[in-house]
C-alpha atoms as a PDB file:
ATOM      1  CA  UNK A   1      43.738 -19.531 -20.635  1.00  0.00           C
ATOM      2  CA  UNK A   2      43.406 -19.688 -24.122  1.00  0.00           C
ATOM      3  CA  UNK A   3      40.635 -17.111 -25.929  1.00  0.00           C
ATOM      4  CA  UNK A   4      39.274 -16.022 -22.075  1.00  0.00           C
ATOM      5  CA  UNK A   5      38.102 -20.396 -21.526  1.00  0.00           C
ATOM      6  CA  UNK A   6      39.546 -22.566 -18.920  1.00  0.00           C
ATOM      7  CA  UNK A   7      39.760 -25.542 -20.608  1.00  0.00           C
ATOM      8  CA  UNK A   8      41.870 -26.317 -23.180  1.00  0.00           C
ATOM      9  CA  UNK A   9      39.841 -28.778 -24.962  1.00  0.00           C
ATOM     10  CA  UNK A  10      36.622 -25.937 -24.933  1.00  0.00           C
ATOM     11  CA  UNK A  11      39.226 -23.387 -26.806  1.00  0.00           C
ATOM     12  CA  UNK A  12      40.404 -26.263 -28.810  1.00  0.00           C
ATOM     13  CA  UNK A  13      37.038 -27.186 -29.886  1.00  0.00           C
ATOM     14  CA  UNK A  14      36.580 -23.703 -30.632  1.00  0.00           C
ATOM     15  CA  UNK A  15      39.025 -23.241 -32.983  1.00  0.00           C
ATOM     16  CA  UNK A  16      38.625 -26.247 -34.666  1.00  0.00           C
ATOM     17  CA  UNK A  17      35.061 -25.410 -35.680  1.00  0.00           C
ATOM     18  CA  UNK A  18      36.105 -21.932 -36.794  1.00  0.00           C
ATOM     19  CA  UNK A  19      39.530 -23.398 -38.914  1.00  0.00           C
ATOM     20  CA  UNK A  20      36.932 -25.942 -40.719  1.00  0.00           C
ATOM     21  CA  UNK A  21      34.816 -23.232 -41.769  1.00  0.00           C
ATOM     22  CA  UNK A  22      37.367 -21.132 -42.876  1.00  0.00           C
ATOM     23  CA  UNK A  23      38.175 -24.280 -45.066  1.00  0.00           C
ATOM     24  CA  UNK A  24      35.175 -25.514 -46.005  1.00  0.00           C
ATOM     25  CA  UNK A  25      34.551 -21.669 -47.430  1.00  0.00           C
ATOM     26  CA  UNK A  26      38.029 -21.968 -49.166  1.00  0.00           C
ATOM     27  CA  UNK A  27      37.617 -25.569 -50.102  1.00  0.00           C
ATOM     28  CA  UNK A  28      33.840 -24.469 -52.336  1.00  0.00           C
ATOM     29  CA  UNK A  29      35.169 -21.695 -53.750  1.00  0.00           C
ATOM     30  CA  UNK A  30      38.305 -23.135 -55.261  1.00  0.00           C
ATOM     31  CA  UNK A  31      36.204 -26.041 -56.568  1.00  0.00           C
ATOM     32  CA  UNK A  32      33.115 -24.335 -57.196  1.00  0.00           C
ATOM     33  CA  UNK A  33      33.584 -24.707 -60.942  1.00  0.00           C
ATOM     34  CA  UNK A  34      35.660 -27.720 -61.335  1.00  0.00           C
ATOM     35  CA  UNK A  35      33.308 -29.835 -62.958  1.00  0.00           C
ATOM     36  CA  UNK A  36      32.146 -28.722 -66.854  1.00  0.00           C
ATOM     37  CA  UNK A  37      28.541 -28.744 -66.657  1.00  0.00           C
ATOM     38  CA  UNK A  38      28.212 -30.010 -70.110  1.00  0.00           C
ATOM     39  CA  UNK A  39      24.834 -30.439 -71.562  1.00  0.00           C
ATOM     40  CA  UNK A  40      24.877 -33.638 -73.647  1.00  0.00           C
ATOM     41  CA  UNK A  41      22.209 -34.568 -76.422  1.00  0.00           C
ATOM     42  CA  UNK A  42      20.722 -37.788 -74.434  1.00  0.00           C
ATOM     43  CA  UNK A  43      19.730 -34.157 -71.628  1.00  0.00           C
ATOM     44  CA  UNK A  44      18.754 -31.959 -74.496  1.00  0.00           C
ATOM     45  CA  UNK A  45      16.331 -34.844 -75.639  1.00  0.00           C
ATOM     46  CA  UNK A  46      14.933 -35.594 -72.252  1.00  0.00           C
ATOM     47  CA  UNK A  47      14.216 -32.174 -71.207  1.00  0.00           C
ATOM     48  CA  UNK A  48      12.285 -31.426 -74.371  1.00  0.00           C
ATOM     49  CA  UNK A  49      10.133 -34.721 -73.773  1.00  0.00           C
ATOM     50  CA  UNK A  50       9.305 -33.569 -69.912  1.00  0.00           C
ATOM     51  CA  UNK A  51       8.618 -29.897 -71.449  1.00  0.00           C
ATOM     52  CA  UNK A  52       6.114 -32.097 -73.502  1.00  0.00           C
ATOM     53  CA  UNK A  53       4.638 -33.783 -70.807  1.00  0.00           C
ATOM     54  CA  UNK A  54       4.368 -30.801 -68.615  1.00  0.00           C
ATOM     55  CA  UNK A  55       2.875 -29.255 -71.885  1.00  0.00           C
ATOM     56  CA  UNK A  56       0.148 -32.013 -71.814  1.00  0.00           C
ATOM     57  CA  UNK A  57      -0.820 -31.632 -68.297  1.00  0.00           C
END
């Protein structure tokens, strides 16, 4: 009797679900900030054109 259930594959369901939260929460945090978030001209550009349009409205 594994965590007070009767069948094995209950409890092994069970801890399955908690082990891939436990590393999904691990997994985000180490690559929360993996990716630059660079802001390039071509995006500087565009969001001053819908500022314009949103101006406009």
């Amino acid at each position: 009797m594994i965590l007070g259930l009767d069948d094995p594959f209950v409890a092994m369901a069970y801890l399955s679900i908690l082990a891939l939260a436990a590393f999904s929460i691990i997994y985000g945090t180490l690559r929360r900030h993996a990716a630059p978030d660079e802001i390039t001209e071509e995006d500087h550009q565009w969001a001053l054109e819908e500022q314009q349009v949103d101006d406009e409205r």
